[in-house]
Protein backbone atom coordinates (compact mmCIF):
# COMPACT_ATOMS: atom_id res chain seq x y z
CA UNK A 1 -6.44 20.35 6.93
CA UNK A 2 -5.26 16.79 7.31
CA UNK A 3 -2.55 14.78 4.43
CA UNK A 4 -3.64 11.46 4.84
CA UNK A 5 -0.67 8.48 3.85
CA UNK A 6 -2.31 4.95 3.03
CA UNK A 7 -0.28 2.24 2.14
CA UNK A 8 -2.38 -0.48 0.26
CA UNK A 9 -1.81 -3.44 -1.22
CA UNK A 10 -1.41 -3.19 -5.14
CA UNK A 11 -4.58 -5.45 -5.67
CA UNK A 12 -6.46 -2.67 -4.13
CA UNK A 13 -5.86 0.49 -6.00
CA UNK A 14 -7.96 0.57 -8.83
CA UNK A 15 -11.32 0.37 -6.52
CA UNK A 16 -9.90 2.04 -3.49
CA UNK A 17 -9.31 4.98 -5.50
CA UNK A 18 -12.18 4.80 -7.81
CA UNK A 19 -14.16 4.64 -4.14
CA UNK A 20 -12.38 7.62 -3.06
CA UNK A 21 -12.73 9.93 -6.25
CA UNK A 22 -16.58 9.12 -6.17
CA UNK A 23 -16.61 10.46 -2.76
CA UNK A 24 -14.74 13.17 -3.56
CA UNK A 25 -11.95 12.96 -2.79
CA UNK A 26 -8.67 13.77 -4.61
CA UNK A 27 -6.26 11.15 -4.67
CA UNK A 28 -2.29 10.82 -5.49
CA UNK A 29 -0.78 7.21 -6.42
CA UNK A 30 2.72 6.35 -5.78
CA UNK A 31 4.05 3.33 -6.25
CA UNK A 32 6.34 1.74 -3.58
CA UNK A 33 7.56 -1.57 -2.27
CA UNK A 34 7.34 -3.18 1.00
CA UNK A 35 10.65 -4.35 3.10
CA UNK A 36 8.63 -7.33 4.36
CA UNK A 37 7.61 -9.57 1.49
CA UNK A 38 9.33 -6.97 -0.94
CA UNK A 39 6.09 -6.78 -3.00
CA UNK A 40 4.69 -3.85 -4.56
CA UNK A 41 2.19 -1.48 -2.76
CA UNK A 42 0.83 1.88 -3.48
CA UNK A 43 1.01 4.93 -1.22
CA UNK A 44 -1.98 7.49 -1.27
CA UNK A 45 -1.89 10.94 -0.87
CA UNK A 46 -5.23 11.91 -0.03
CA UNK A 47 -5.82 16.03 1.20
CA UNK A 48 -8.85 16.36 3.44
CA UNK A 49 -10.22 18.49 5.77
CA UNK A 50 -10.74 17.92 9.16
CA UNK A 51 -14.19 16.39 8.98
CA UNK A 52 -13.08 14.23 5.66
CA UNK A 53 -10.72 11.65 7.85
CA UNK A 54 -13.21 9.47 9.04
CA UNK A 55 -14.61 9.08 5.61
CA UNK A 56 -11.36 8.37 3.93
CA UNK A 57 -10.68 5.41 6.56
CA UNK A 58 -14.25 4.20 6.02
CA UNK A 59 -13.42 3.84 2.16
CA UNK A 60 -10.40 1.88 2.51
CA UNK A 61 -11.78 -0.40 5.44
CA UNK A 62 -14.34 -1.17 2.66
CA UNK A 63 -12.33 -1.43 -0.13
CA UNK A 64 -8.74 -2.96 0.99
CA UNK A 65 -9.48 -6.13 2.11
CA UNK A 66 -7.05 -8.45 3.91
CA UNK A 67 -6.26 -11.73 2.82
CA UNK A 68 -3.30 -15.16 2.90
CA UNK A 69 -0.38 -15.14 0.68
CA UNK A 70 2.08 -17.91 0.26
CA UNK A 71 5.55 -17.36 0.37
CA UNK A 72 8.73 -18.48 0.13
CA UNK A 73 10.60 -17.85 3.09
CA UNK A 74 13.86 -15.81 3.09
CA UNK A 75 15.63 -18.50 4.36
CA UNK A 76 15.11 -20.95 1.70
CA UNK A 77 16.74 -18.28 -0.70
CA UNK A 78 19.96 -19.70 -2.07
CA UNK A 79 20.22 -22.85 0.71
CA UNK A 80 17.85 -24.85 -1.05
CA UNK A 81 14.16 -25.97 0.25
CA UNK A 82 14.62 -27.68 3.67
CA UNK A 83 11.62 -27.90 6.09
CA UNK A 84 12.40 -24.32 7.24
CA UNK A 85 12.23 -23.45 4.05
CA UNK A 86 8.60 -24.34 3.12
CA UNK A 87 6.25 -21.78 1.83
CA UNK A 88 4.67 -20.00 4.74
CA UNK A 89 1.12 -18.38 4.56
CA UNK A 90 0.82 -14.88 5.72
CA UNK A 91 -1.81 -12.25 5.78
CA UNK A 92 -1.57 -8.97 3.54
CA UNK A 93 -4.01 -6.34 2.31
CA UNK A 94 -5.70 -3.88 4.24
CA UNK A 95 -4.46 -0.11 4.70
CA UNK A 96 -1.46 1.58 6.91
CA UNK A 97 -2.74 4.75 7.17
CA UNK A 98 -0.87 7.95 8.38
CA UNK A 99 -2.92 11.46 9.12
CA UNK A 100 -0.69 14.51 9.28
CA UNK A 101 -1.66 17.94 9.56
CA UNK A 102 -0.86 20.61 7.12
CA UNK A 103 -0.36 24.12 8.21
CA UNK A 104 -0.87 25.39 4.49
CA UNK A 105 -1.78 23.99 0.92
CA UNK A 106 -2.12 25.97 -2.17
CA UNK A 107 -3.13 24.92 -5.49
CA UNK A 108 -0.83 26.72 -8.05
């Protein structure tokens, strides 16, 4: 049995878990932030077996798309905009995903 952690961008929850539960799949949503533009992403919990990993990373290749962002730069915060301070453009979406192994699950 396999716990599978996929960090996602916000704008991809709704259909990469509505993907997920039509496959079968049960999923958990937390909601976290990320340290590097400090916006807000969802974890997934996702509990598979063995064979269901491939699927699950097939669903959220599919569904969690990357994309640009524009941003302020952290060092334009509080120094005024100077030209190191112009918004940059950086990519975000798409899925961190962690696969663990569990030695035991029970439903209670």
């Amino acid at each position: 049995m396999k716990l599978i952690l996929a960090i996602i961008n916000n704008d991809d929850t709704a259909k990469a878990s509505a993907e997920l539960n039509h496959a079968g799949f049960f999923v958990t949503k937390l909601s976290t932030t990320g340290g590097f533009l400090m916006v807000g992403n969802t974890t997934l919990l996702i509990g598979t077996d063995d064979n269901g990993v491939d699927a699950v990373k097939e669903i959220l290749h599919a569904t969690c798309a990357r994309r640009k962002h524009v941003s302020s730069t952290v060092n334009s915060l509080g120094r005024g905009l100077g030209n190191n301070g112009l918004p940059d453009e950086v990519e975000v979406g798409g899925a961190t995903v962690f696969v663990l192994n569990v030695e035991d699950m029970t439903k209670l």
